[in-house]
PDB file of N, CA and C in Angstrom:
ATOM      1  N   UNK A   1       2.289  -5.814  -0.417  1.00  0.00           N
ATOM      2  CA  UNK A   1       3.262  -4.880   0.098  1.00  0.00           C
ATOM      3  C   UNK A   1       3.889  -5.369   1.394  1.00  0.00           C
ATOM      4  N   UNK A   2       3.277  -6.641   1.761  1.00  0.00           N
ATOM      5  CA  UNK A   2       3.775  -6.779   3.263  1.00  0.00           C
ATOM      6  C   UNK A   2       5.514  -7.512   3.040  1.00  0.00           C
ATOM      7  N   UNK A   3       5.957  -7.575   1.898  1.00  0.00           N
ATOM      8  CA  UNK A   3       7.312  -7.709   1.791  1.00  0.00           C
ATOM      9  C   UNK A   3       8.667  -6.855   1.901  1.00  0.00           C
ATOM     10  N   UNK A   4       8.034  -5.491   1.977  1.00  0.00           N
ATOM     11  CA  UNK A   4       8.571  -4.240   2.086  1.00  0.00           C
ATOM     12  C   UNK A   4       9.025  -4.075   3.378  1.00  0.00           C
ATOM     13  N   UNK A   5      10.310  -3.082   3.719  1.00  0.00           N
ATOM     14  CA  UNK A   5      10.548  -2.974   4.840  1.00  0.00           C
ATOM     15  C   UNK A   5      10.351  -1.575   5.182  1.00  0.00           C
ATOM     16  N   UNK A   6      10.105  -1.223   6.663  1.00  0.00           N
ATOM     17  CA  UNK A   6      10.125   0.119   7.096  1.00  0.00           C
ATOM     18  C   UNK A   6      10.944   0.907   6.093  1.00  0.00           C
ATOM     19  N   UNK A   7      10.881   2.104   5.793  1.00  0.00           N
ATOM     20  CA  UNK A   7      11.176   3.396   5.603  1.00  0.00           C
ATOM     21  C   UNK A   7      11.525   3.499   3.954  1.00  0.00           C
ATOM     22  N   UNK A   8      10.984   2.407   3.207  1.00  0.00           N
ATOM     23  CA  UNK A   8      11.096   2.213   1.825  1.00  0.00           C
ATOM     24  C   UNK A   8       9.996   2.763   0.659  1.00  0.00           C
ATOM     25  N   UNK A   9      10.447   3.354  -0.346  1.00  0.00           N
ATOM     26  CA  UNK A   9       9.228   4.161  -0.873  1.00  0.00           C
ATOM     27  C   UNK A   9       8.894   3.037  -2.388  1.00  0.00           C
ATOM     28  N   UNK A  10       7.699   2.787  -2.055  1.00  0.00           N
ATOM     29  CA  UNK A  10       7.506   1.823  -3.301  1.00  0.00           C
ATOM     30  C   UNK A  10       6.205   2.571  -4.255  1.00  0.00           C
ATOM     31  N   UNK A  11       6.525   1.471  -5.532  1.00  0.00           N
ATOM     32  CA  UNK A  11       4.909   2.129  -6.404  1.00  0.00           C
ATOM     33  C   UNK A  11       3.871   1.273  -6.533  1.00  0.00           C
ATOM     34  N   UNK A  12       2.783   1.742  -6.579  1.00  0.00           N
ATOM     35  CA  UNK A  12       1.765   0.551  -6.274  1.00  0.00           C
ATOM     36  C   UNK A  12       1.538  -0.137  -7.950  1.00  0.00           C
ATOM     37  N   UNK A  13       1.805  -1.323  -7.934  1.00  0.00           N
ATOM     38  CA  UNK A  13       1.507  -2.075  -9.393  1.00  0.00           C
ATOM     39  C   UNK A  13      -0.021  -2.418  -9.898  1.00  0.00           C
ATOM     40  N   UNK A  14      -0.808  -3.197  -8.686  1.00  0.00           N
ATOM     41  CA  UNK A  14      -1.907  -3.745  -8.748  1.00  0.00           C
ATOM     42  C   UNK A  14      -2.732  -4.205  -7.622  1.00  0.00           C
ATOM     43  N   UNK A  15      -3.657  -4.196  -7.454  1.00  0.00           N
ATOM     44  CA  UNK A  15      -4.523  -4.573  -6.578  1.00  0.00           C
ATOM     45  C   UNK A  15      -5.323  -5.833  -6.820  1.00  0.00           C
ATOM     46  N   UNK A  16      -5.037  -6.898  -6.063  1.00  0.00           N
ATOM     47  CA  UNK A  16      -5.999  -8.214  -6.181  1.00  0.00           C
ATOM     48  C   UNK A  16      -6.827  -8.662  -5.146  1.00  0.00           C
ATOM     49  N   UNK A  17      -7.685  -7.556  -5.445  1.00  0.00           N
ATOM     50  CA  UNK A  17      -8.745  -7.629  -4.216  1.00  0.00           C
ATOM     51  C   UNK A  17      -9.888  -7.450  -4.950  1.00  0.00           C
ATOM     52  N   UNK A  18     -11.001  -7.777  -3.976  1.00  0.00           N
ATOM     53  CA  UNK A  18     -13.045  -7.875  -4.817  1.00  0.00           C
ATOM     54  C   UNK A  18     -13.011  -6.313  -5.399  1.00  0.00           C
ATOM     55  N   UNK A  19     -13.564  -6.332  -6.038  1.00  0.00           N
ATOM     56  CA  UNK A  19     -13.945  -4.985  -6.739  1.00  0.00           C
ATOM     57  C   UNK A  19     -14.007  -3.613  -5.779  1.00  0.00           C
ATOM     58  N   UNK A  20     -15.195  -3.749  -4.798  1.00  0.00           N
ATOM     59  CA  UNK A  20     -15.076  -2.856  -3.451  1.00  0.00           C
ATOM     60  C   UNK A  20     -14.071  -2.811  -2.738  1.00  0.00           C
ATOM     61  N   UNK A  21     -13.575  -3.929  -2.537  1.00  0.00           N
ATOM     62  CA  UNK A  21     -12.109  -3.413  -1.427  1.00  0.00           C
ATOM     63  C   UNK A  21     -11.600  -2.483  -2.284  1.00  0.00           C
ATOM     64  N   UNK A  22     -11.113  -2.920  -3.413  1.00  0.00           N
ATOM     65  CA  UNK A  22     -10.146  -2.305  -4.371  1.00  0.00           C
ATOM     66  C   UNK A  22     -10.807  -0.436  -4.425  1.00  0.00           C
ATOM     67  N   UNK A  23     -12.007  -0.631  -4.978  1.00  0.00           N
ATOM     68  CA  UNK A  23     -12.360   1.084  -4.822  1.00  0.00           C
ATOM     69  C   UNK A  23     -12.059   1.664  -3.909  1.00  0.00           C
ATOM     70  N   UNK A  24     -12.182   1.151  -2.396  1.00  0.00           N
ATOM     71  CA  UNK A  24     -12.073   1.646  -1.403  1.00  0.00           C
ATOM     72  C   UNK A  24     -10.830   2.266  -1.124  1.00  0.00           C
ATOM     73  N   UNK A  25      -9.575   1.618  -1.312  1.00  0.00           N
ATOM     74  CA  UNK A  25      -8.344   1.916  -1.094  1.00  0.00           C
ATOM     75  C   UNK A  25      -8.370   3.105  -2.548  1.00  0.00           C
ATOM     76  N   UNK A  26      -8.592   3.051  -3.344  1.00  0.00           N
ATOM     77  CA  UNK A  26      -8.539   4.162  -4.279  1.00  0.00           C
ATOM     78  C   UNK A  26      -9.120   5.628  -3.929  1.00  0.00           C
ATOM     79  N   UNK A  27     -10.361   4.800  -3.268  1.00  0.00           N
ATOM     80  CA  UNK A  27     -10.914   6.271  -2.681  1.00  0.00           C
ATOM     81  C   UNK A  27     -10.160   6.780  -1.298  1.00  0.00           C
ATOM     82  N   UNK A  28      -9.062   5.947  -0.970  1.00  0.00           N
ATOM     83  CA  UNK A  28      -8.080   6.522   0.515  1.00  0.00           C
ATOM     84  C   UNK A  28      -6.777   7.081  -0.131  1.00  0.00           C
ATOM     85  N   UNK A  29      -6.521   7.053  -1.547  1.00  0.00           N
ATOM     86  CA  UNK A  29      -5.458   7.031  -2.314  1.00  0.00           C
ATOM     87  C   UNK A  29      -4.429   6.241  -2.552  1.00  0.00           C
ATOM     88  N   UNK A  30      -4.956   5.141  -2.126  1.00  0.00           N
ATOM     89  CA  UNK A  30      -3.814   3.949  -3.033  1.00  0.00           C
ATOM     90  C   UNK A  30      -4.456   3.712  -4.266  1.00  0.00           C
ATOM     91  N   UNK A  31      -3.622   4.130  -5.100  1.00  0.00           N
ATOM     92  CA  UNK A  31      -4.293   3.591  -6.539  1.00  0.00           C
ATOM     93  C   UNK A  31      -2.973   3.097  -7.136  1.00  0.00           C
ATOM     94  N   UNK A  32      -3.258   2.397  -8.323  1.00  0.00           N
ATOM     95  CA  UNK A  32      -1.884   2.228  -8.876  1.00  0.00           C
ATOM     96  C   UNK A  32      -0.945   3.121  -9.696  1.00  0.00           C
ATOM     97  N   UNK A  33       0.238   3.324  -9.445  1.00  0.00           N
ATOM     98  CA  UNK A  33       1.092   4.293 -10.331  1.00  0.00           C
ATOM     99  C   UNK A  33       1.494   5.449  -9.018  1.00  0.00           C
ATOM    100  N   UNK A  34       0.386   5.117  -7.586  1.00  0.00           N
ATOM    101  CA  UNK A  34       0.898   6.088  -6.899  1.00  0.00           C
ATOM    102  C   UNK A  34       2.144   5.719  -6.037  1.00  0.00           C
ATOM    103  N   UNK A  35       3.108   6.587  -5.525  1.00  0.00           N
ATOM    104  CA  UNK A  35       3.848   6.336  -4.574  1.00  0.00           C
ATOM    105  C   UNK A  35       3.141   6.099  -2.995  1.00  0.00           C
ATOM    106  N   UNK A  36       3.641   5.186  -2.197  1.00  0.00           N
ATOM    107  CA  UNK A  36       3.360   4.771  -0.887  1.00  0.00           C
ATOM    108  C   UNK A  36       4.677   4.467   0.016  1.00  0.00           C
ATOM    109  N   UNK A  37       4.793   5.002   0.924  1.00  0.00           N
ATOM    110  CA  UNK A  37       5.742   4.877   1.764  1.00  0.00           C
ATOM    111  C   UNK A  37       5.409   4.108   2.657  1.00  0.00           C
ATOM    112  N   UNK A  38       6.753   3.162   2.932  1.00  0.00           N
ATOM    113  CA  UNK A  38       6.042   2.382   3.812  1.00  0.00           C
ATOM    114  C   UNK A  38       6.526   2.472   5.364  1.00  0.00           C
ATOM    115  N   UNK A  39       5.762   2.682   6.279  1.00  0.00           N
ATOM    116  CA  UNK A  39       6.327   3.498   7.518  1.00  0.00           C
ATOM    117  C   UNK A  39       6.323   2.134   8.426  1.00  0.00           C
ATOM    118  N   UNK A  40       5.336   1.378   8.970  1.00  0.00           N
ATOM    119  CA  UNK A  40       5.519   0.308   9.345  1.00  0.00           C
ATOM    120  C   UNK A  40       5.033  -0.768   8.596  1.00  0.00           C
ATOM    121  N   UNK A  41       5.319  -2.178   9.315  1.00  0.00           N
ATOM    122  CA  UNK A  41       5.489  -3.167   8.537  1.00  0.00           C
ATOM    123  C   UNK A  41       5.452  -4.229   9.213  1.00  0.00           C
ATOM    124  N   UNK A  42       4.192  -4.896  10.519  1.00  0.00           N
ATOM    125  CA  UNK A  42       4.172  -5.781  11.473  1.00  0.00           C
ATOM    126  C   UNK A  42       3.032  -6.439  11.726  1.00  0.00           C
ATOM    127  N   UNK A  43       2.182  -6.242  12.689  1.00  0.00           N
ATOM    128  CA  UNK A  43       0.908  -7.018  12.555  1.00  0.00           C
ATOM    129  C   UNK A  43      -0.231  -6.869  11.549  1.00  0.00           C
ATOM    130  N   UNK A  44       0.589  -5.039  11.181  1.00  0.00           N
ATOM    131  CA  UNK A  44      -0.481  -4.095  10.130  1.00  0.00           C
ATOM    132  C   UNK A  44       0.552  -3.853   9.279  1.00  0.00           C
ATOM    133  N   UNK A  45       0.126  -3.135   8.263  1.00  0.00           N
ATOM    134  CA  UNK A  45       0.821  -1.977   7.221  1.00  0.00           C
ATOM    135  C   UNK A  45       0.803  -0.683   7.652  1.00  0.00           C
ATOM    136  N   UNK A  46       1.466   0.406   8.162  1.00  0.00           N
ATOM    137  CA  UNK A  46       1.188   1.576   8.170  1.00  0.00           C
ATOM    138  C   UNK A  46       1.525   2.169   6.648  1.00  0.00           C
ATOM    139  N   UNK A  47       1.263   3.020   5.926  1.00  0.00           N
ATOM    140  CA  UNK A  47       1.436   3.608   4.879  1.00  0.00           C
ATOM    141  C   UNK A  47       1.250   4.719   4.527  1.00  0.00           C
ATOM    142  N   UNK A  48       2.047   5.746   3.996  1.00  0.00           N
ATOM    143  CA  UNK A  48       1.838   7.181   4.180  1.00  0.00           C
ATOM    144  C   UNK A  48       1.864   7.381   2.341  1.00  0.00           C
ATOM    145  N   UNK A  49       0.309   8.018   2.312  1.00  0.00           N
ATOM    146  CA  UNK A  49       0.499   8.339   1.051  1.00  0.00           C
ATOM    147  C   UNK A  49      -0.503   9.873   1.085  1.00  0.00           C
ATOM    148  N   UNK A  50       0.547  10.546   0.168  1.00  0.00           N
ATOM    149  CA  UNK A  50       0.374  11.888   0.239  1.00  0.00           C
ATOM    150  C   UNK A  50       0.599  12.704   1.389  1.00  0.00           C
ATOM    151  N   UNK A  51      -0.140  13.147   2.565  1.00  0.00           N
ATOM    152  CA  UNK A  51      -0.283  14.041   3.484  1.00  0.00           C
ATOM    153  C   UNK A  51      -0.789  13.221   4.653  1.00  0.00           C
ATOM    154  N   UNK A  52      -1.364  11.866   4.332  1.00  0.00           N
ATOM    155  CA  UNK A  52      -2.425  10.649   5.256  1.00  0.00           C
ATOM    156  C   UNK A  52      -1.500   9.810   5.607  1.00  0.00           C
ATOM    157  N   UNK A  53      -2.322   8.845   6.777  1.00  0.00           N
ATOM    158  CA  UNK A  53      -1.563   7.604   6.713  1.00  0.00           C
ATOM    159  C   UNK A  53      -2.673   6.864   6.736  1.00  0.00           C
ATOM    160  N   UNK A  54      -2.369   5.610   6.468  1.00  0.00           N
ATOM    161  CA  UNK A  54      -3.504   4.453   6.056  1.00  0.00           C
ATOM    162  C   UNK A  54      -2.848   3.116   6.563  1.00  0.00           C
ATOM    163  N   UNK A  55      -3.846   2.666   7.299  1.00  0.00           N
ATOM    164  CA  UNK A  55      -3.414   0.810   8.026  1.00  0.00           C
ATOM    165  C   UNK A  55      -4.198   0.110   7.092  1.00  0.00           C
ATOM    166  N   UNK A  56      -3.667  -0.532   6.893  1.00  0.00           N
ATOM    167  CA  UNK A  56      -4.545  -2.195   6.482  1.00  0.00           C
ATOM    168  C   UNK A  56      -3.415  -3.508   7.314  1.00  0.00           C
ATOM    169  N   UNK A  57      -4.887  -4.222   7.022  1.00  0.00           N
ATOM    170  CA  UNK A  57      -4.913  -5.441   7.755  1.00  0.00           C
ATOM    171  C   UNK A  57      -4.238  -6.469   6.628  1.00  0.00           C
ATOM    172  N   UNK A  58      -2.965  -6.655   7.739  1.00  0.00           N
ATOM    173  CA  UNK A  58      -1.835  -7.932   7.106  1.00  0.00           C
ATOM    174  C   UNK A  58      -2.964  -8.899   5.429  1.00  0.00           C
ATOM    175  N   UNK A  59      -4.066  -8.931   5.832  1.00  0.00           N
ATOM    176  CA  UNK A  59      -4.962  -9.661   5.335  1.00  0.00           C
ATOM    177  C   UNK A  59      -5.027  -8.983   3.498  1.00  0.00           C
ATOM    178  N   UNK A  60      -5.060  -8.411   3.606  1.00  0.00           N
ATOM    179  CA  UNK A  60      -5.418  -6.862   2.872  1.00  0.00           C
ATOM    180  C   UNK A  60      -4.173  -6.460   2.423  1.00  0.00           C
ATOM    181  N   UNK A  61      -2.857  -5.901   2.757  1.00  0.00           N
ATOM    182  CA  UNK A  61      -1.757  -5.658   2.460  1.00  0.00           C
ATOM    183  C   UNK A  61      -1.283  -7.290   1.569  1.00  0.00           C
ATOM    184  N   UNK A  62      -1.295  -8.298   2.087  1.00  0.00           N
ATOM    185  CA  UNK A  62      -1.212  -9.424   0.863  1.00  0.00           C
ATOM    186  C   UNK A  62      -1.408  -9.428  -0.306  1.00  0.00           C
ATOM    187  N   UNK A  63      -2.667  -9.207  -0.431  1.00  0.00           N
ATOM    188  CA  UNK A  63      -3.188  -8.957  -2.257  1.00  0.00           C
ATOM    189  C   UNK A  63      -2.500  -7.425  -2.668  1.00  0.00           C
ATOM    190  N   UNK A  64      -1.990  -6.378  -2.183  1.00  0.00           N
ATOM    191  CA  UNK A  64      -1.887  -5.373  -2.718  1.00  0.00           C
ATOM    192  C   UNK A  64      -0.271  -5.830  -3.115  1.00  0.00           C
ATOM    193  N   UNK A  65      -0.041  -5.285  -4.293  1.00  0.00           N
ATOM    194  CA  UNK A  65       1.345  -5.367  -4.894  1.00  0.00           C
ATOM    195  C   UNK A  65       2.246  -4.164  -5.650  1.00  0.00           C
ATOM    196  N   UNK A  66       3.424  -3.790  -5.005  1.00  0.00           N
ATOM    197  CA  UNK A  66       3.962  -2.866  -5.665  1.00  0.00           C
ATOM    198  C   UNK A  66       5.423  -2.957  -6.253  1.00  0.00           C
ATOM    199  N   UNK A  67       6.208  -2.179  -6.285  1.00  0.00           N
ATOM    200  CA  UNK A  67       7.593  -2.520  -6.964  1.00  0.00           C
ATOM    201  C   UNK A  67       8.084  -1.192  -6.228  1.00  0.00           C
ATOM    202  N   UNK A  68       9.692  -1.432  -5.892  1.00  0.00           N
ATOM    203  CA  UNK A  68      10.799  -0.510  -5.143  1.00  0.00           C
ATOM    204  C   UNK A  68      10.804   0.749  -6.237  1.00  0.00           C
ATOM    205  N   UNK A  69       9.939   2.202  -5.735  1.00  0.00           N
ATOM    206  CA  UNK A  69      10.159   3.094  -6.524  1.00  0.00           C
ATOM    207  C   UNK A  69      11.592   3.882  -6.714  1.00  0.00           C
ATOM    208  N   UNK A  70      11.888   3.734  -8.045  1.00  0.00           N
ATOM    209  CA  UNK A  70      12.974   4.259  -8.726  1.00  0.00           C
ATOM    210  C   UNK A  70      13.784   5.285  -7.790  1.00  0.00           C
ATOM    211  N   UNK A  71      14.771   5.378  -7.787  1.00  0.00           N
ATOM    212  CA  UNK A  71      15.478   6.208  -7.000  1.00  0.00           C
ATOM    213  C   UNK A  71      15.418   7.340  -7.654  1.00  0.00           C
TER     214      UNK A  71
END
């Protein structure tokens, strides 16, 4: 996702991360098929999904992959 720019609403495709990372973000609500907004976009990810916001580490935002949700 770290290709995304501020204030763009994307859908999450897939996750290519170890098994646990991957649950983990599922259990924060990134899963795939969900919408994620992407609020910032710099040393971190900020990401607002649902009612939350959620950082990950540039490291971490790499393997996660989504596509520009449909207008």
């Amino acid at each position: 996702m770290t290709s995304f720019a501020c204030g763009v609403v994307v859908q999450l495709a897939f996750l290519a991360l170890l098994p646990a990372e991957a649950a983990r973000l599922r259990e924060l609500g990134i899963r795939e098929g969900s919408p994620i907004h992407i609020l910032r976009n710099h040393d971190s990810l900020v990401c607002g999904v649902d009612a939350s916001r959620v950082v990950l580490r540039k490291e971490v935002a790499q393997h996660v992959f989504a596509v520009l949700q449909p207008a």
